[in-house]
N, C-alpha and C. Protein backbone atom coordinates (compact mmCIF):
# COMPACT_ATOMS: atom_id res chain seq x y z
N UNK A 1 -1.44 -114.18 142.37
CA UNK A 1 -1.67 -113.07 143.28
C UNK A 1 -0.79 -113.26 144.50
N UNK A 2 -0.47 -111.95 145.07
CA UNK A 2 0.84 -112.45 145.95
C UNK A 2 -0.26 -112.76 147.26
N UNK A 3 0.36 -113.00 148.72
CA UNK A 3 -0.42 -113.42 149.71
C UNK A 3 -0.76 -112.09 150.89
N UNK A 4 0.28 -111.28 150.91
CA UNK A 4 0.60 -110.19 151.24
C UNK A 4 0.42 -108.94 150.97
N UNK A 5 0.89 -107.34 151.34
CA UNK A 5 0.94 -106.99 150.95
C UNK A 5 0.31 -105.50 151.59
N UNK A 6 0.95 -104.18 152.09
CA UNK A 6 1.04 -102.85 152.71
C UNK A 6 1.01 -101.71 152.19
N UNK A 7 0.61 -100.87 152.64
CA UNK A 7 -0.11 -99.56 152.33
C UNK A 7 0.37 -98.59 153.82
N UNK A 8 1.28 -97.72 152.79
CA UNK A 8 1.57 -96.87 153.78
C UNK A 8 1.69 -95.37 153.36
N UNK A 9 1.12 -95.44 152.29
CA UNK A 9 1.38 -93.96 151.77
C UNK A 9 0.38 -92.81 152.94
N UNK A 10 0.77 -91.16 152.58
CA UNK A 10 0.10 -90.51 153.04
C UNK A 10 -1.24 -90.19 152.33
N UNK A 11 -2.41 -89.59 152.67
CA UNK A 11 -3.64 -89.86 152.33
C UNK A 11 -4.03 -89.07 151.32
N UNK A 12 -3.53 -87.42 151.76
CA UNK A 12 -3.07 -86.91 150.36
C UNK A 12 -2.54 -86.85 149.21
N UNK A 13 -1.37 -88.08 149.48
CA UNK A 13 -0.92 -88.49 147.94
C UNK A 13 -1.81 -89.51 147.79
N UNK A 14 -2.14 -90.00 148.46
CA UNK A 14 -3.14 -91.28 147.80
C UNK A 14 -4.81 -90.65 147.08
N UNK A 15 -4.97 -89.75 147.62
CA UNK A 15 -6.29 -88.72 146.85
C UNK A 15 -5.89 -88.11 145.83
N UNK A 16 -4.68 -87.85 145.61
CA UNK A 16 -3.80 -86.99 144.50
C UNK A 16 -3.93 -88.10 143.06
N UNK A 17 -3.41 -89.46 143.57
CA UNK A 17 -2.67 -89.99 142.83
C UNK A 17 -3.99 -90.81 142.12
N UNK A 18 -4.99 -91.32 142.68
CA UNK A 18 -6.44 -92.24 142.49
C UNK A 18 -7.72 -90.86 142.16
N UNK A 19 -7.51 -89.81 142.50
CA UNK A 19 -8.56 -88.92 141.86
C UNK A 19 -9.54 -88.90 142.31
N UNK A 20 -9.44 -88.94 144.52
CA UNK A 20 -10.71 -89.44 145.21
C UNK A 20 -10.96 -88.09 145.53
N UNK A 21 -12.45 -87.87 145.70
CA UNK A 21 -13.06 -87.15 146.44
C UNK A 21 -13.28 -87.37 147.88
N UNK A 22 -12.89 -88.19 148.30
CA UNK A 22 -13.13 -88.84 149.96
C UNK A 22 -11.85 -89.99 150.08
N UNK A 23 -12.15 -89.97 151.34
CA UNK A 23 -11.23 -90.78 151.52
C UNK A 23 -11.52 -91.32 153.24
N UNK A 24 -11.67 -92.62 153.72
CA UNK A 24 -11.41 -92.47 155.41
C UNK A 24 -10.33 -92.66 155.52
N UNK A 25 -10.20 -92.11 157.13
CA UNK A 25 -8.92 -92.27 157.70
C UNK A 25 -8.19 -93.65 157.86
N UNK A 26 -6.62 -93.73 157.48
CA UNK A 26 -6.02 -94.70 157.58
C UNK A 26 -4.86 -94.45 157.80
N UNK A 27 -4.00 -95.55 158.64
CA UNK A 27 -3.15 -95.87 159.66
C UNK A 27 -2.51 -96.60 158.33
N UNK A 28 -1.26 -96.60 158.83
CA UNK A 28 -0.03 -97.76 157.79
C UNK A 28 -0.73 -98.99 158.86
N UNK A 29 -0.09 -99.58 157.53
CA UNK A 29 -0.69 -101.30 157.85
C UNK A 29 0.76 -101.92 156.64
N UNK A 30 1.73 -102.73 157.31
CA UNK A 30 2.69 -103.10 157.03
C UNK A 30 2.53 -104.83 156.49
N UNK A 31 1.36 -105.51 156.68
CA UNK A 31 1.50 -106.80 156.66
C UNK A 31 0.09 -107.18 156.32
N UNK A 32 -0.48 -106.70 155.46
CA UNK A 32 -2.30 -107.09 155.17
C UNK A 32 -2.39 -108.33 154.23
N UNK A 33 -3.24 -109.24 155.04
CA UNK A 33 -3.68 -110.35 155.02
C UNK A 33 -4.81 -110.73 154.23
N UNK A 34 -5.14 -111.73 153.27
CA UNK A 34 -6.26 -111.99 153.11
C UNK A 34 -7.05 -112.21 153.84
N UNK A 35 -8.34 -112.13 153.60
CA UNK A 35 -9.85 -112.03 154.38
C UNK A 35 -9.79 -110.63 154.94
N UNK A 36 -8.62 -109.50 155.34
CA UNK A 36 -9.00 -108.19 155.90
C UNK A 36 -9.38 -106.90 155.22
N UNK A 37 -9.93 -106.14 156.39
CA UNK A 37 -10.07 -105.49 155.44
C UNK A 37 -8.95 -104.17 154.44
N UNK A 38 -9.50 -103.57 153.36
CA UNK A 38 -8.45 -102.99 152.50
C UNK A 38 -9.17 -101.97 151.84
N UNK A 39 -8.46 -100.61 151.42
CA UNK A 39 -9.33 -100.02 151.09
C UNK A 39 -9.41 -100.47 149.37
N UNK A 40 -10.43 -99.76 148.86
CA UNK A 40 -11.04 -99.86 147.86
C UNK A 40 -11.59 -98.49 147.14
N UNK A 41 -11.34 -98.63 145.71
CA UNK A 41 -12.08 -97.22 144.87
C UNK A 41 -13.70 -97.99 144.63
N UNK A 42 -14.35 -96.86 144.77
CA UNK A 42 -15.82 -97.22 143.95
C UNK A 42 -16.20 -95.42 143.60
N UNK A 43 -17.28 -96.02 142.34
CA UNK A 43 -17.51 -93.94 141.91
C UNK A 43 -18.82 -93.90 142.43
N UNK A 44 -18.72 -92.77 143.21
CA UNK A 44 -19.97 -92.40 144.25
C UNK A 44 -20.45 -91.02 143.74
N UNK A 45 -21.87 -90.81 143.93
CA UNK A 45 -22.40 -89.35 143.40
C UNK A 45 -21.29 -88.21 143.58
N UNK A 46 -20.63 -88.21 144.39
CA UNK A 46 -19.64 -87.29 144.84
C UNK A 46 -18.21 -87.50 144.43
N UNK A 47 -18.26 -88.56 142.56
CA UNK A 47 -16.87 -88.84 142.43
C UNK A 47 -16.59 -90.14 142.98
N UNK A 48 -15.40 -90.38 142.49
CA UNK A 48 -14.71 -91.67 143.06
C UNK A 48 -14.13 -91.05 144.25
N UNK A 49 -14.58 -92.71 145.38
CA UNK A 49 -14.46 -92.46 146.91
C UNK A 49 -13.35 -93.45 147.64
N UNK A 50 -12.83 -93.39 148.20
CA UNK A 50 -11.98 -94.89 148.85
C UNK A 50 -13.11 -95.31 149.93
N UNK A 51 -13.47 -96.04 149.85
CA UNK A 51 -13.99 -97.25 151.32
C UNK A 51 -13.23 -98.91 151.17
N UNK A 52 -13.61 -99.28 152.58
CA UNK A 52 -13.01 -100.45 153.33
C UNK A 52 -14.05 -101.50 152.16
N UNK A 53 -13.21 -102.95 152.20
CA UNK A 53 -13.74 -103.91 151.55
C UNK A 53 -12.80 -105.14 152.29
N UNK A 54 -13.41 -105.87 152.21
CA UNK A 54 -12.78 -107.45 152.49
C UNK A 54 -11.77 -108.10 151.65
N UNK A 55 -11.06 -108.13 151.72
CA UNK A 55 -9.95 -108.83 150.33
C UNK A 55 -10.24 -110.40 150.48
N UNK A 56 -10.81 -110.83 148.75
CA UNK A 56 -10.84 -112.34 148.75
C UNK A 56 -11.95 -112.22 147.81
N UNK A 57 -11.83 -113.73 147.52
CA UNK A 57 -12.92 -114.26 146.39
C UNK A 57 -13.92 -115.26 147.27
N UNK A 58 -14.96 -115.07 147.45
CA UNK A 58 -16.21 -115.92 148.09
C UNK A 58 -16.90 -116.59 147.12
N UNK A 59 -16.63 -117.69 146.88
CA UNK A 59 -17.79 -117.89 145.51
C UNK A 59 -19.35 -117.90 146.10
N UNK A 60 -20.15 -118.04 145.14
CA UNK A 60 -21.48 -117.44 145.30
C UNK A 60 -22.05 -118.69 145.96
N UNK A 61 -21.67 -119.77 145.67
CA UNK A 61 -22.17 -121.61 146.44
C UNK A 61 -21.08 -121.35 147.78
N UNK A 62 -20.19 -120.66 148.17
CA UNK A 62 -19.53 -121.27 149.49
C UNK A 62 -20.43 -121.19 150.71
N UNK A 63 -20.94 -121.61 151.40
CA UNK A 63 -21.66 -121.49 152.87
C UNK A 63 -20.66 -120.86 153.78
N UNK A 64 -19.84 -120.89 153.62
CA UNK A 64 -18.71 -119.80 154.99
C UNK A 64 -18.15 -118.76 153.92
N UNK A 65 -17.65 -117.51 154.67
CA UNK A 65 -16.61 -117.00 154.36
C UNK A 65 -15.53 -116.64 154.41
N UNK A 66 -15.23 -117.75 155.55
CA UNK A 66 -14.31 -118.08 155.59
C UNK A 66 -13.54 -119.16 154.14
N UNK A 67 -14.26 -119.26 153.62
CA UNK A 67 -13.87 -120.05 151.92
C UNK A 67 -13.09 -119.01 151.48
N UNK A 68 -13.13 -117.98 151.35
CA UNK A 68 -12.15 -116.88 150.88
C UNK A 68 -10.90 -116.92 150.71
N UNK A 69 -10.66 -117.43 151.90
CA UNK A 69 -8.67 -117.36 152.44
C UNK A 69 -8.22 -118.70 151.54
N UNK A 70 -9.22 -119.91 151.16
CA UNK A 70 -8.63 -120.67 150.22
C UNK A 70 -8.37 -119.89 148.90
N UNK A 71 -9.03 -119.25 148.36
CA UNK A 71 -9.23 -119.13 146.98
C UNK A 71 -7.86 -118.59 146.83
N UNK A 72 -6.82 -117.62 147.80
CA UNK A 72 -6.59 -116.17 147.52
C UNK A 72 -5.23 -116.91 146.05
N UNK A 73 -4.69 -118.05 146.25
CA UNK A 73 -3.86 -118.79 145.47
C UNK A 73 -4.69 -119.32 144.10
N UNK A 74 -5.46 -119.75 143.70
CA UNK A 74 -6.35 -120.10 142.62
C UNK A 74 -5.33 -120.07 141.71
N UNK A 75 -5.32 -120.79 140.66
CA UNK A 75 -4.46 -121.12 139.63
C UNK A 75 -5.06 -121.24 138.31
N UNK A 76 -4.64 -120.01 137.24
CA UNK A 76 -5.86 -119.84 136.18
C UNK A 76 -5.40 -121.27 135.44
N UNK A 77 -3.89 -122.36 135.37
CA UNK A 77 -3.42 -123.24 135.11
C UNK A 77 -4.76 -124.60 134.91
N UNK A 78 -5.40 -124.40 136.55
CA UNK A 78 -6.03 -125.72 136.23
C UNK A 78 -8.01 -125.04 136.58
N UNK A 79 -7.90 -123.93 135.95
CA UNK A 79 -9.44 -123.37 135.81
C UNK A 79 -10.31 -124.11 135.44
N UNK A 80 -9.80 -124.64 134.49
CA UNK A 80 -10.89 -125.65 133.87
C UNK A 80 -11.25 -126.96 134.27
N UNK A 81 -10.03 -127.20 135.22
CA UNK A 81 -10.53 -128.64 135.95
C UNK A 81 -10.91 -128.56 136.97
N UNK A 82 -10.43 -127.52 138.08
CA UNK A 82 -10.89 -127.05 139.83
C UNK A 82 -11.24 -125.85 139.55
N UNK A 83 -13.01 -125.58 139.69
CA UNK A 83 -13.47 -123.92 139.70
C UNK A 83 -12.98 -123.57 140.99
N UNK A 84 -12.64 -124.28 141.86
CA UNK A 84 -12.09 -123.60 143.12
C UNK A 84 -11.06 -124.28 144.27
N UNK A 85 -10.51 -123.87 145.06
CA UNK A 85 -9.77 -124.61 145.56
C UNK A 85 -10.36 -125.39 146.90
N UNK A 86 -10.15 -126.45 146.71
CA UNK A 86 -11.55 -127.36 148.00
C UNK A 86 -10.71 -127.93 149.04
């Protein structure tokens, strides 16, 4: 997974192109980071919607979530020996 990574389209092509019924407002964002937030599809009574979500993997045992920003590299290579990166 890369580390990076921007969203700058206009909102109408982005409702055009994903098949949203909603959408919130969004600003270009040139440099998005793990742990921030990003939008996201989910299907809502009213259709599929874009809302905000957190980018990252939290496993379900981490006590912070800040544990996230480790995972975002995870390597399916050694899955079987590190469930996570410590």
């Amino acid at each position: 997974m890369c580390g990076r990574f921007y969203l700058d389209a206009r909102e109408d092509a982005l409702k055009a192109a994903l098949s949203l019924s909603a959408l919130p407002a969004l600003t270009p964002r040139y440099n998005i980071a793990p742990a921030q937030a990003i939008l996201g599809v989910v299907a809502g009574e009213e259709g599929r919607v874009g809302r905000g979500f957190r980018w990252g993997l939290i496993p379900s045992w981490a006590k912070d979530a800040k544990f996230g920003t480790r995972t975002i590299n995870a390597r399916v290579e050694t899955l079987a020996d590190k469930p996570a990166v410590l």
